[in-house]
Protein backbone atom coordinates (compact mmCIF):
# COMPACT_ATOMS: atom_id res chain seq x y z
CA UNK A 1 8.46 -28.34 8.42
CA UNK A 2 5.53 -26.58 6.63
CA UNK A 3 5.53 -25.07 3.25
CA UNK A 4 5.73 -22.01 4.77
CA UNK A 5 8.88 -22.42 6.59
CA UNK A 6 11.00 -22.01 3.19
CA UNK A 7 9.60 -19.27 1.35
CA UNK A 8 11.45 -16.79 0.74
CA UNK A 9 10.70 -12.31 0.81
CA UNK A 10 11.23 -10.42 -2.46
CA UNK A 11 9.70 -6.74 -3.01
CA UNK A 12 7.19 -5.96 -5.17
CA UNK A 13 6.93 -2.73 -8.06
CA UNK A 14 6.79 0.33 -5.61
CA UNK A 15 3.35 2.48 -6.08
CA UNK A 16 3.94 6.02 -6.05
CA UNK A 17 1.99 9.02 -6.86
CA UNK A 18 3.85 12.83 -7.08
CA UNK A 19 1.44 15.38 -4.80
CA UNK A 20 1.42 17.63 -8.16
CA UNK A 21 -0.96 15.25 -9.68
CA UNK A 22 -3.58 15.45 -6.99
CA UNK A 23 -6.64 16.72 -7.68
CA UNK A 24 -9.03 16.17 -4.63
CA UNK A 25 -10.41 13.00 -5.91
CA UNK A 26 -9.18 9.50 -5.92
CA UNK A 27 -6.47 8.27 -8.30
CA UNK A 28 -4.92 4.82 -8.84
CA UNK A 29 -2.10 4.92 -7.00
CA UNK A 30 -1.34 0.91 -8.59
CA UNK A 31 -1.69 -2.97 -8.04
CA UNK A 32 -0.45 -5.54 -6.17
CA UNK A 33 1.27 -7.92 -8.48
CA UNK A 34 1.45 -10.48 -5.89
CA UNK A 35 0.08 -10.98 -2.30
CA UNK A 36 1.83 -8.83 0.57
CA UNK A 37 3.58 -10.03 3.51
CA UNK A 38 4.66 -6.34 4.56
CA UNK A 39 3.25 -3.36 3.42
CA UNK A 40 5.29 0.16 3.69
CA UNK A 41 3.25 3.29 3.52
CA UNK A 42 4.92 7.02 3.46
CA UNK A 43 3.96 10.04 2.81
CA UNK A 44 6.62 12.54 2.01
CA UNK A 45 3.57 15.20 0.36
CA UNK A 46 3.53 18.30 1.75
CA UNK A 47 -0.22 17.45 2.50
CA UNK A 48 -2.50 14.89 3.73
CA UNK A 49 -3.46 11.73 1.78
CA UNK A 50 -6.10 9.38 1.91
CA UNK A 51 -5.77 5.55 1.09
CA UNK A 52 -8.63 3.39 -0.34
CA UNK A 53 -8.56 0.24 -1.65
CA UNK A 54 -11.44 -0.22 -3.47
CA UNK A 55 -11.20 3.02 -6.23
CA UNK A 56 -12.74 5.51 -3.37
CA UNK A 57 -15.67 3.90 -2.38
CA UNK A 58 -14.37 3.65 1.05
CA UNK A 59 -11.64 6.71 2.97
CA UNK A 60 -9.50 4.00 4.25
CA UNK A 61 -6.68 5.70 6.19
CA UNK A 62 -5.94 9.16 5.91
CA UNK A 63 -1.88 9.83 6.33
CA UNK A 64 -0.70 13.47 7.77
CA UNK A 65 2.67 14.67 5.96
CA UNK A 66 5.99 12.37 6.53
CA UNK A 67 4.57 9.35 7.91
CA UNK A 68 5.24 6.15 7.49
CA UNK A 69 3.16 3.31 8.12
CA UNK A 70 4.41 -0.85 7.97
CA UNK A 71 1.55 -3.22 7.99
CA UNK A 72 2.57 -6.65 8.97
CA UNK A 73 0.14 -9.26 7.11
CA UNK A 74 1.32 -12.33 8.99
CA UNK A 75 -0.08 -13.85 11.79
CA UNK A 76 1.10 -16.95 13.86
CA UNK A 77 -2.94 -19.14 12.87
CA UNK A 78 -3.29 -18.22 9.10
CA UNK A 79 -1.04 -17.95 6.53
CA UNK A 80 -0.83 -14.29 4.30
CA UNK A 81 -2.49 -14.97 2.00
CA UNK A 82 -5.12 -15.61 3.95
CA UNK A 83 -5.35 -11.93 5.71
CA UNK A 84 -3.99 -9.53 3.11
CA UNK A 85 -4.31 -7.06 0.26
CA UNK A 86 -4.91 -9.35 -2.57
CA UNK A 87 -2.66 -9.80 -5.85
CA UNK A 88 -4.46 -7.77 -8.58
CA UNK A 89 -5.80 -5.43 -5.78
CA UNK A 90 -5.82 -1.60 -6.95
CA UNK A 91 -5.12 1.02 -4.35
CA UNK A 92 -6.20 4.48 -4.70
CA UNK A 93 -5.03 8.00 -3.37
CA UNK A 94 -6.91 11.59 -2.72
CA UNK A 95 -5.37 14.66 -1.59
CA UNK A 96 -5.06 18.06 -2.45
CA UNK A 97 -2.44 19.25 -4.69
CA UNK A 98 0.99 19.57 -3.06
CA UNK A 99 4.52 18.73 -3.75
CA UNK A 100 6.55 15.41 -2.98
CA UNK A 101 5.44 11.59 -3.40
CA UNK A 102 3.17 8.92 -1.73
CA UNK A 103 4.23 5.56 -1.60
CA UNK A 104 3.59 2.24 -1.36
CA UNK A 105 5.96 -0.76 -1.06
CA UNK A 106 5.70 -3.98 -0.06
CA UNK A 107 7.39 -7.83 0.07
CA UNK A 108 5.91 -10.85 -0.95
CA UNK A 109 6.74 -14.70 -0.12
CA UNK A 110 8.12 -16.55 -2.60
């Protein structure tokens, strides 16, 4: 048995961002506090969002109203942490101004 055989999932603070706030430019939409396992993206705006995760630099993903997205991190030859958003890592959010929220949430090995 491996270290990674006992840990253990917990969530993480949920990122969210209200549609009102939007402004057309990237916002910080928040941190990982710890390294994800599973990522859950949705968008309940009433308008498309885009996702970067380096402040903008890069249009990541862009998400059309009501989806949701779950990003599995793990993989059967590397470990998470190894292939994942990083702890610390800021994600940020553009759109136009709408109404309803855009979240992130994710779980974390413990």
């Amino acid at each position: 048995m491996s270290l990674y055989d006992y840990q253990k999932a917990k969530f993480g603070a949920e990122m969210t961002r209200d549609a009102a706030t939007f402004t057309g430019s990237f916002q910080t939409l928040g941190t990982f506090t710890d390294t994800p396992v599973k990522v859950i993206i949705q968008n309940d705006t009433t308008v498309t969002v885009t996702l970067s995760d380096d402040g903008g630099t890069t249009s990541g993903l862009s998400l059309v109203t009501g989806i949701r997205l779950v990003l599995d991190m793990q993989s059967s030859k590397v470990p998470s942490d190894w292939w994942s958003f990083r702890k610390g890592q800021t994600m940020s959010v553009s759109g136009a101004a709408g109404t309803g929220l855009f979240k992130i949430s994710y779980l974390y090995a413990t």
